[in-house]
C-alpha atoms as a PDB file:
ATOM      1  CA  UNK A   1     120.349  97.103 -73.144  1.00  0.00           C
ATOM      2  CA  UNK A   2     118.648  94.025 -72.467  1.00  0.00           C
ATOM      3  CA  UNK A   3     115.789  95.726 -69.939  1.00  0.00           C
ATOM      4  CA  UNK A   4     115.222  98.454 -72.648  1.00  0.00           C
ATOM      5  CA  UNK A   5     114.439  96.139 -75.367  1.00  0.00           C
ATOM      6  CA  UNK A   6     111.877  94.090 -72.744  1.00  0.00           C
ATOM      7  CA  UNK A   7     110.308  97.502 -71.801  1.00  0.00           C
ATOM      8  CA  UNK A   8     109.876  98.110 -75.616  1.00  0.00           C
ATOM      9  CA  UNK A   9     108.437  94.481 -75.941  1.00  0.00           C
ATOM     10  CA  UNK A  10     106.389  95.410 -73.324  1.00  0.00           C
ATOM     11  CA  UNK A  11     104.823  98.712 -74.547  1.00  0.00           C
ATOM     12  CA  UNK A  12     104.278  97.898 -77.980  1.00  0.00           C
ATOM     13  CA  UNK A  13     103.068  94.636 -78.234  1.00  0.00           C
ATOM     14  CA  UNK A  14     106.435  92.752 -79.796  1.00  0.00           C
ATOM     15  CA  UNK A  15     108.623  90.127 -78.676  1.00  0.00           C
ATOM     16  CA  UNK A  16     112.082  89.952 -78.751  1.00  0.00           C
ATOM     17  CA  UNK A  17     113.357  86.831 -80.706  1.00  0.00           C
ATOM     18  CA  UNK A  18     116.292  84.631 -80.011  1.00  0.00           C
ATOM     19  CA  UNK A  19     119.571  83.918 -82.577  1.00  0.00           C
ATOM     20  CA  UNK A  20     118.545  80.122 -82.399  1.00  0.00           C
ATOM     21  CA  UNK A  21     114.357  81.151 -83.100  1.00  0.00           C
ATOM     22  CA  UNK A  22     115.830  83.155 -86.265  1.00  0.00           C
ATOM     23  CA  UNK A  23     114.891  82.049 -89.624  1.00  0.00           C
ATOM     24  CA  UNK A  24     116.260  83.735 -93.003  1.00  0.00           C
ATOM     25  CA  UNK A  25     113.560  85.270 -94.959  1.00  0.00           C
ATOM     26  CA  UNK A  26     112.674  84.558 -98.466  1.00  0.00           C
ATOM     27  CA  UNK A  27     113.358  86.575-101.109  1.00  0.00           C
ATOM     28  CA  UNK A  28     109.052  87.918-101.514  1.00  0.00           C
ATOM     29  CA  UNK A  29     109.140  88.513 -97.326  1.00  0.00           C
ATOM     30  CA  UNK A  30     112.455  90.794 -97.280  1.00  0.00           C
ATOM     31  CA  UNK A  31     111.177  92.790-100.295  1.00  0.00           C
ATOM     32  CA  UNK A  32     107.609  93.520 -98.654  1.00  0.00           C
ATOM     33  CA  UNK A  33     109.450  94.478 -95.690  1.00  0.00           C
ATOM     34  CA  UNK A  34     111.785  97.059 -97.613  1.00  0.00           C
ATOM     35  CA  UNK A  35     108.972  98.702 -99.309  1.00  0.00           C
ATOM     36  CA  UNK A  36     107.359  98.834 -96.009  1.00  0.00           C
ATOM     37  CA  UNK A  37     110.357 100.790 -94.388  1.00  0.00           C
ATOM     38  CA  UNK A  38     110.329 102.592 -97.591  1.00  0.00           C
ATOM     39  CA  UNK A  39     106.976 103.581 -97.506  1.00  0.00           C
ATOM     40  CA  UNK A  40     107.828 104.437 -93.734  1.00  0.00           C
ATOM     41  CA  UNK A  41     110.337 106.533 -94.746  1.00  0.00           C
ATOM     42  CA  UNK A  42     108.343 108.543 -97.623  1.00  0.00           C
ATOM     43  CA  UNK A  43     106.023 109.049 -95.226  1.00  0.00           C
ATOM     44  CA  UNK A  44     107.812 110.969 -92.997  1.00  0.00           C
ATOM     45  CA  UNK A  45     109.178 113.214 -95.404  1.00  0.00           C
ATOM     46  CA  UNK A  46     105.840 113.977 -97.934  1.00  0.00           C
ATOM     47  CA  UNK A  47     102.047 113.399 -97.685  1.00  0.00           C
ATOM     48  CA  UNK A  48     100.313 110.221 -98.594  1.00  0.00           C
ATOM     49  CA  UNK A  49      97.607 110.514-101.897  1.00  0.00           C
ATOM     50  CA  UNK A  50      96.430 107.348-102.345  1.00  0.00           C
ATOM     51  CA  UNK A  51      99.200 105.077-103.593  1.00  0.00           C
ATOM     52  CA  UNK A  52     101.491 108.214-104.708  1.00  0.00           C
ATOM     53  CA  UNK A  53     103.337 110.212-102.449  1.00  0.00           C
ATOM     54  CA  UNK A  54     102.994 114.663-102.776  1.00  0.00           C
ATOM     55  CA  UNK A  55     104.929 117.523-101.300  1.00  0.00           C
ATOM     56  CA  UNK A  56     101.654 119.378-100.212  1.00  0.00           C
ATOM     57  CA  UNK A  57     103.043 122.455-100.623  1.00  0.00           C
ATOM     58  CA  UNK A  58     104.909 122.488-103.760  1.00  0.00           C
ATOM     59  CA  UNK A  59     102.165 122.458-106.413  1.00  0.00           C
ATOM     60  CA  UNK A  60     101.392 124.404-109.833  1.00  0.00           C
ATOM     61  CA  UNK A  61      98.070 126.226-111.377  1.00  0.00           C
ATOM     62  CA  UNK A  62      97.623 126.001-114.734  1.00  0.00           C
ATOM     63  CA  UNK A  63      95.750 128.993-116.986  1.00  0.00           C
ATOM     64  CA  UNK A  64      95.293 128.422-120.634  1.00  0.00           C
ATOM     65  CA  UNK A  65      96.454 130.614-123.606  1.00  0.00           C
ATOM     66  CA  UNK A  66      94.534 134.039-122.144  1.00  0.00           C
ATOM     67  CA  UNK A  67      96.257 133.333-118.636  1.00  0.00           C
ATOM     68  CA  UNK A  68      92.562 132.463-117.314  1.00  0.00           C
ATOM     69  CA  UNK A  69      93.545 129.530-114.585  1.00  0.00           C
ATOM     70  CA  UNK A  70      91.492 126.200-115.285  1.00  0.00           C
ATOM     71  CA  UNK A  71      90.634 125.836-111.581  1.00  0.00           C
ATOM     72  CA  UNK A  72      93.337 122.855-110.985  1.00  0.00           C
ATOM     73  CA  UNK A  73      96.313 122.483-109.175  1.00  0.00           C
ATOM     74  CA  UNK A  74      98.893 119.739-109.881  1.00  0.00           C
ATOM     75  CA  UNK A  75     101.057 118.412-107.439  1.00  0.00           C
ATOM     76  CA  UNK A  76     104.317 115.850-108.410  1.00  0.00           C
ATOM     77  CA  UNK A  77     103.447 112.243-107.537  1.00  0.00           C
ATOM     78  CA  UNK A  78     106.189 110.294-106.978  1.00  0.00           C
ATOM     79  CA  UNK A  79     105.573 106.072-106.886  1.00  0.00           C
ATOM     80  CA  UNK A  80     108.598 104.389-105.218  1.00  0.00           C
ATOM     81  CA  UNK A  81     108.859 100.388-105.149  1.00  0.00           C
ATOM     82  CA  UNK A  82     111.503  98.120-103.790  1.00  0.00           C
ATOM     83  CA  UNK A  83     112.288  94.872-106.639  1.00  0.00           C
ATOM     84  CA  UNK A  84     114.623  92.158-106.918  1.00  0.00           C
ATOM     85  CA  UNK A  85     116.261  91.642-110.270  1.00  0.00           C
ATOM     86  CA  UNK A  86     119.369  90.371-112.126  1.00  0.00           C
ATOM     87  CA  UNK A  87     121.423  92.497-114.335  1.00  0.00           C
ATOM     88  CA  UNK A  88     122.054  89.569-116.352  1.00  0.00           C
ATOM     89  CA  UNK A  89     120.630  85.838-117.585  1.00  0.00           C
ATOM     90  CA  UNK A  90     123.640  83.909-115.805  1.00  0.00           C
ATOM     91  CA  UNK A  91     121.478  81.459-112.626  1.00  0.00           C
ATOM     92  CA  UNK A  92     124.526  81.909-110.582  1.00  0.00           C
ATOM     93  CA  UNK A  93     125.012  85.802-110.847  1.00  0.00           C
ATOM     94  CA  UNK A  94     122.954  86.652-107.370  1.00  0.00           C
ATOM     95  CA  UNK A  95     119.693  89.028-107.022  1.00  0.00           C
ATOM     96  CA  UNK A  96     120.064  92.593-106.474  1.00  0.00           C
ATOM     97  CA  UNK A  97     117.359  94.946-104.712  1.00  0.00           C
ATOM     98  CA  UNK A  98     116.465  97.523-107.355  1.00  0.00           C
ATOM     99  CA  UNK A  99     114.313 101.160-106.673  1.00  0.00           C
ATOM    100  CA  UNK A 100     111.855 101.924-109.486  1.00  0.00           C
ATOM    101  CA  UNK A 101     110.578 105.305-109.016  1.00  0.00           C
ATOM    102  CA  UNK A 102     108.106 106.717-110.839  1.00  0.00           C
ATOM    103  CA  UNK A 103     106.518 110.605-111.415  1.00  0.00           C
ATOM    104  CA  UNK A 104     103.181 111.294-112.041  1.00  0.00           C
ATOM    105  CA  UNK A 105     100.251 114.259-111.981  1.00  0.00           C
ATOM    106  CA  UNK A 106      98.195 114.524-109.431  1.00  0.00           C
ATOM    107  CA  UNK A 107      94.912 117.278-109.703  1.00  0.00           C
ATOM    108  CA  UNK A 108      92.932 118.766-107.330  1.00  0.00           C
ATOM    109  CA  UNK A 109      89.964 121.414-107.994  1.00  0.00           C
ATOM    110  CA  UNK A 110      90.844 125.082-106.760  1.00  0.00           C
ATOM    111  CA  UNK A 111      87.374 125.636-105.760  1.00  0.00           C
ATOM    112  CA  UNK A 112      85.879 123.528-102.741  1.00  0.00           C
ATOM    113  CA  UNK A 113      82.586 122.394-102.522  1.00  0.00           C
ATOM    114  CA  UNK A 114      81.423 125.518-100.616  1.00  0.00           C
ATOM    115  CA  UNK A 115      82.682 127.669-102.811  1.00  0.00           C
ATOM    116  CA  UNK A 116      80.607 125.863-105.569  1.00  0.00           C
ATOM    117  CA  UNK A 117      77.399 125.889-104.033  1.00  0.00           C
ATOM    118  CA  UNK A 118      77.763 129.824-102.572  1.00  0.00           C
ATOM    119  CA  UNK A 119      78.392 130.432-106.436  1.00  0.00           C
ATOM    120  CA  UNK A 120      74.907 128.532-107.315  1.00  0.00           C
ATOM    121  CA  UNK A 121      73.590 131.396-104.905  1.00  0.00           C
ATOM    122  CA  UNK A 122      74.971 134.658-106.960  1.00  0.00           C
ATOM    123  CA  UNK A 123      78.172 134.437-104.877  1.00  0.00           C
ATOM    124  CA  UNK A 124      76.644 135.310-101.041  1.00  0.00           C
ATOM    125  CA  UNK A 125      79.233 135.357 -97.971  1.00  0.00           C
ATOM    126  CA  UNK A 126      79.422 131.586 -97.362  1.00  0.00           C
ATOM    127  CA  UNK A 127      78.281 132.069 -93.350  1.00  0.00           C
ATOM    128  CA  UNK A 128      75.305 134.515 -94.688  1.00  0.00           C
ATOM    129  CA  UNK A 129      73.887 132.144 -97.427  1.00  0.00           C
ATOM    130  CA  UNK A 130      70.645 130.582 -97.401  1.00  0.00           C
ATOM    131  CA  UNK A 131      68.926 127.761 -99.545  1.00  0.00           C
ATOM    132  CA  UNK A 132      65.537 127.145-100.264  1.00  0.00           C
ATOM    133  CA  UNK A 133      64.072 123.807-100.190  1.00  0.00           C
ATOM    134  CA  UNK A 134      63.981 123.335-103.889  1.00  0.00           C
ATOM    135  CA  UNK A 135      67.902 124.235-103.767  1.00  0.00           C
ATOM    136  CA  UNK A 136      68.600 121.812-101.005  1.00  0.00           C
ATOM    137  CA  UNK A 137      67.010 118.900-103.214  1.00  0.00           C
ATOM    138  CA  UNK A 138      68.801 119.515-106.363  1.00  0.00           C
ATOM    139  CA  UNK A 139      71.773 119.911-104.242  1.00  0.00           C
ATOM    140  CA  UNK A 140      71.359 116.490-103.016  1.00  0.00           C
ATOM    141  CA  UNK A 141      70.423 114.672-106.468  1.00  0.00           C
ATOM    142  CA  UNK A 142      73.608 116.341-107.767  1.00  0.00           C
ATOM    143  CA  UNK A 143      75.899 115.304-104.593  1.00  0.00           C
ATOM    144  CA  UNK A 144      74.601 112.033-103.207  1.00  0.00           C
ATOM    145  CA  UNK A 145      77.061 109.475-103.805  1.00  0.00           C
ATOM    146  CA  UNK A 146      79.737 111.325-105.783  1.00  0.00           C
ATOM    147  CA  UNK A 147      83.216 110.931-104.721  1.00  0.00           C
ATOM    148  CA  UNK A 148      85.304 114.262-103.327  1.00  0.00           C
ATOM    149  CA  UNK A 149      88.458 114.785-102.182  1.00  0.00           C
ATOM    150  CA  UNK A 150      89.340 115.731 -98.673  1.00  0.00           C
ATOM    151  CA  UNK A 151      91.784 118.824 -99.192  1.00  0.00           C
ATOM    152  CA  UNK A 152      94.401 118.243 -96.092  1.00  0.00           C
ATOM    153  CA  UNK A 153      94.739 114.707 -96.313  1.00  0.00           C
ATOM    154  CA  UNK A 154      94.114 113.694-100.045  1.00  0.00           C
ATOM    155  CA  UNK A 155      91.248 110.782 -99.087  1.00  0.00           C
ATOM    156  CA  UNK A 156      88.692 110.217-101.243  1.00  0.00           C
ATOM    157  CA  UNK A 157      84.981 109.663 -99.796  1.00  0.00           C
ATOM    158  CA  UNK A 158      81.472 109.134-101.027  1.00  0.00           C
ATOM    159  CA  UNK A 159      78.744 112.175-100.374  1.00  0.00           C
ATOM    160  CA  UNK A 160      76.500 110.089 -98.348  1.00  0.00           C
ATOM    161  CA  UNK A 161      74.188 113.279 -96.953  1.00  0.00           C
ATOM    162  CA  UNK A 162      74.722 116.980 -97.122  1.00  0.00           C
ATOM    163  CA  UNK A 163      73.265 118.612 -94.096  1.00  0.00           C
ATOM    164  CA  UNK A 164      71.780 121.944 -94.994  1.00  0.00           C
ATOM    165  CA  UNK A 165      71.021 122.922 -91.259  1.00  0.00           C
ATOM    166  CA  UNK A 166      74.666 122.466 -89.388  1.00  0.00           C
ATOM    167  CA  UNK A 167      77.543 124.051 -89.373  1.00  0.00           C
ATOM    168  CA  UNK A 168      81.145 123.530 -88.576  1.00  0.00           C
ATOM    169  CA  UNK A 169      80.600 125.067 -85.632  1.00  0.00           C
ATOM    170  CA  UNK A 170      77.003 123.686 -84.638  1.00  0.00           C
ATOM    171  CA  UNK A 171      77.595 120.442 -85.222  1.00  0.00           C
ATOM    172  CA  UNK A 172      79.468 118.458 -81.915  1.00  0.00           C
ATOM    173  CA  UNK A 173      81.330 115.491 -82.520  1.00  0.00           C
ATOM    174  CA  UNK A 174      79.987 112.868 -80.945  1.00  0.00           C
ATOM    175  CA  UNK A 175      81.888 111.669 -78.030  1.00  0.00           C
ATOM    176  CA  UNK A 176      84.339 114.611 -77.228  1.00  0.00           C
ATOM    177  CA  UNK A 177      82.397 117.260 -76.184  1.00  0.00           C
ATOM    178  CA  UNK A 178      83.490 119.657 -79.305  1.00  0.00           C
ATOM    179  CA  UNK A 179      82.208 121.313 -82.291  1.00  0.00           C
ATOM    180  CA  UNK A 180      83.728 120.122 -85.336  1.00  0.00           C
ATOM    181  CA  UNK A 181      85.447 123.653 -86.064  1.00  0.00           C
ATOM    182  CA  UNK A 182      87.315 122.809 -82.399  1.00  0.00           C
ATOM    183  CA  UNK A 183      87.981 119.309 -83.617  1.00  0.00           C
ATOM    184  CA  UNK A 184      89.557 120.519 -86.590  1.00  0.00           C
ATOM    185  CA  UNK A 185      91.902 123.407 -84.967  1.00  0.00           C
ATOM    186  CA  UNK A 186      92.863 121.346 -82.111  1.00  0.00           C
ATOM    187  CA  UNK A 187      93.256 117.722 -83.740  1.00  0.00           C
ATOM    188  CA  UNK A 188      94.314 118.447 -87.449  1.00  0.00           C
ATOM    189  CA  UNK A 189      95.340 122.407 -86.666  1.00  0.00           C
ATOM    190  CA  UNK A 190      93.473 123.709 -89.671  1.00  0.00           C
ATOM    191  CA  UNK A 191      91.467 126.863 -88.776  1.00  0.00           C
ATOM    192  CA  UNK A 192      88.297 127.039 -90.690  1.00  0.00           C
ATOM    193  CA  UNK A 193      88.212 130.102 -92.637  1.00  0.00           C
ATOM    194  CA  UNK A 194      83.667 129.656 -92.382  1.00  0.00           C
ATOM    195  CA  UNK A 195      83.044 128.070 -88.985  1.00  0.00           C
ATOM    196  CA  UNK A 196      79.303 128.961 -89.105  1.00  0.00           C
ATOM    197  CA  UNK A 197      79.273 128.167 -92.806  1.00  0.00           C
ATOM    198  CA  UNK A 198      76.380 125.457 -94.119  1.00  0.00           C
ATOM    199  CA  UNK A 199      76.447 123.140 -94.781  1.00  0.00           C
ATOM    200  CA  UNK A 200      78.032 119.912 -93.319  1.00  0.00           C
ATOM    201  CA  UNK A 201      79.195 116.528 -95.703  1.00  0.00           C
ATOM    202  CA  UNK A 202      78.465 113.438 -94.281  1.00  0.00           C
ATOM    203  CA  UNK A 203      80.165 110.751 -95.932  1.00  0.00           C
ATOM    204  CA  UNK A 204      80.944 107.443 -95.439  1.00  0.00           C
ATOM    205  CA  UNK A 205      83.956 106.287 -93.370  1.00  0.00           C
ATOM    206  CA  UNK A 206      85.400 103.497 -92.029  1.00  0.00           C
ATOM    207  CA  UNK A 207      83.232 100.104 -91.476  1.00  0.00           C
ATOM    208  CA  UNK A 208      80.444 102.705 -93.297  1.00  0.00           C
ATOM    209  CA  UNK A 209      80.695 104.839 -90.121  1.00  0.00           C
ATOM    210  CA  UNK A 210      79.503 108.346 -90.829  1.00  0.00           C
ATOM    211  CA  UNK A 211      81.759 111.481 -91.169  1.00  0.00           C
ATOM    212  CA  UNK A 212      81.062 114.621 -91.030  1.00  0.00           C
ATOM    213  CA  UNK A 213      83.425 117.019 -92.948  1.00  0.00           C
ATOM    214  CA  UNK A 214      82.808 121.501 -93.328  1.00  0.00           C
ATOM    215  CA  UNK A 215      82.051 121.696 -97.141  1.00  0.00           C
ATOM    216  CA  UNK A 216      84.725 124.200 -97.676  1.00  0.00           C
ATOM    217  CA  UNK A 217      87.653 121.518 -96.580  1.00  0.00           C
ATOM    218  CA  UNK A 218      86.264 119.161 -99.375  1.00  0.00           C
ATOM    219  CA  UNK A 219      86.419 119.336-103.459  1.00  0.00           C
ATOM    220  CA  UNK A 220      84.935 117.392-105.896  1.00  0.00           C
ATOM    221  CA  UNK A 221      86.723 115.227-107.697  1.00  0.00           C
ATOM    222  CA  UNK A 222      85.580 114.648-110.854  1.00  0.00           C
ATOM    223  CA  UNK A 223      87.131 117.500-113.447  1.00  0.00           C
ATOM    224  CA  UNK A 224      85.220 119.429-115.881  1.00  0.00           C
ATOM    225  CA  UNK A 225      85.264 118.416-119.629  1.00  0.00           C
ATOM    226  CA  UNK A 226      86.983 121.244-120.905  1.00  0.00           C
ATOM    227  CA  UNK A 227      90.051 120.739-118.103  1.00  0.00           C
ATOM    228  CA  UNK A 228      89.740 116.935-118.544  1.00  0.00           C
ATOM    229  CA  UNK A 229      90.800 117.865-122.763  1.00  0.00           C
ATOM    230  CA  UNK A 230      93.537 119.932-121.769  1.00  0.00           C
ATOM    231  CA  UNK A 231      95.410 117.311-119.281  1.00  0.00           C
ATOM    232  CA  UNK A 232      98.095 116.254-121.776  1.00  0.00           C
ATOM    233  CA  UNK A 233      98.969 119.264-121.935  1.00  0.00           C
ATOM    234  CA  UNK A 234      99.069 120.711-118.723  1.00  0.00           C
ATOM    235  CA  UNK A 235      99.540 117.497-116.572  1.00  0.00           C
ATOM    236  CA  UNK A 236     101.949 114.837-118.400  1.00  0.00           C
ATOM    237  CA  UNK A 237     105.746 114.882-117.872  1.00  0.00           C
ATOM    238  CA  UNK A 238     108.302 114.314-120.623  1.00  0.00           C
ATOM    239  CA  UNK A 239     110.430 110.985-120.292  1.00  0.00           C
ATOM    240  CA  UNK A 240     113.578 113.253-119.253  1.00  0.00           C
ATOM    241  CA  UNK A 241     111.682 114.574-116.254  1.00  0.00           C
ATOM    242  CA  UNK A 242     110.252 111.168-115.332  1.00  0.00           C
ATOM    243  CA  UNK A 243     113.456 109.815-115.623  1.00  0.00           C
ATOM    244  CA  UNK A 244     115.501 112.829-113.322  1.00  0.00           C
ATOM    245  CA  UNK A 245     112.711 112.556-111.012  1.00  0.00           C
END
């Protein structure tokens, strides 16, 4: 009714609009505002990955020709766009909204960033490992700057420090009181299987605010020669699966 679309006005920030204030859209406005219901929609159902969309769960591993894995797992990508076309030359024949969808690999590194750097130490427990200070400075002139990818939500950051002397749980997050390892089981549910693991990732956020991520929710994500000369064959779809997808 009337007083429930006000109150809904009200709460979040819109305003209702009368039938003499409304004006047709153009063609360009009512296609940005399908694919943004569309991209609404996908949303709801499957996780975001930068412009693709993934079912997080649904994902292969690879191994090559002695059933070693390669370290990668490769999720389905799908692309999904809203277009207008004509489905033929004649001016008078009217537009029709078209879906192009599109399937594509994504790859993400088995092995997080803690597991890489416990392996640079012979393989120690990840919450009994120690580094000296040449280790920590290497560490750094490898790290600094390079690009990983956040393993629950698929965002990309830049390495902008690597704290060698906090922990998940050490480290509070400024402003609420908790340790990161709390922040992470109570606001994104994901219990850390290293809470007192070192170290923590700072990268670089929002407006270049800092972040501070546990090393063994993060991969790198740059891929290793030898996997990088194997993706045709292990990450490429043939046009009858693009086209079914």
């Amino acid at each position: 009714d009337d007083k429930g679309l006000l109150q809904h006005c009200k709460e979040t920030g819109h305003f209702p609009v009368g039938k003499e204030e409304v004006v047709p859209p153009t063609k360009e406005l009512f296609v940005q505002y399908a694919n943004v219901v569309l991209n609404r929609a996908m949303g709801e159902r499957m996780a975001r990955w930068g412009r693709e969309y993934i079912d997080p769960q649904k994902f292969h591993e690879p191994t090559d020709k002695f059933q070693k894995p390669l370290g990668v797992r490769i999720f389905r990508a799908y692309t999904c766009e809203f277009n207008l076309h004509k489905p033929n030359p004649n001016p008078e024949t009217p537009c029709r909204l078209g879906l192009t969808v599109d399937l594509r690999a994504k790859l993400m590194r088995t092995k997080s960033l803690l597991d890489l750097l416990c392996e640079g130490q012979g393989g120690s427990h990840p919450e009994r490992v120690t580094y000296d200070a040449k280790t920590i400075a290497a560490t750094k002139r490898r790290w600094n700057n390079e690009v990983v990818i956040a393993t629950y939500d698929k965002r990309c950051y830049s390495i902008m420090d690597i704290l060698f002397d906090q922990s998940p749980s050490s480290l509070p997050v400024q402003g609420l009181g908790i340790s990161h390892a709390q922040y992470f089981a109570q606001k994104k549910k994901i219990t850390l299987k290293y809470p007192n693991a070192k170290p923590m990732i700072q990268v670089q956020g929002r407006n270049d605010q800092p972040i501070y991520l546990p090393a063994e929710v993060v991969c790198a994500n740059e891929l290793d020669p030898q996997i990088r000369a194997k993706l045709p064959l292990v990450a490429s779809y043939t046009p009858r699966i693009r086209h079914e997808a």
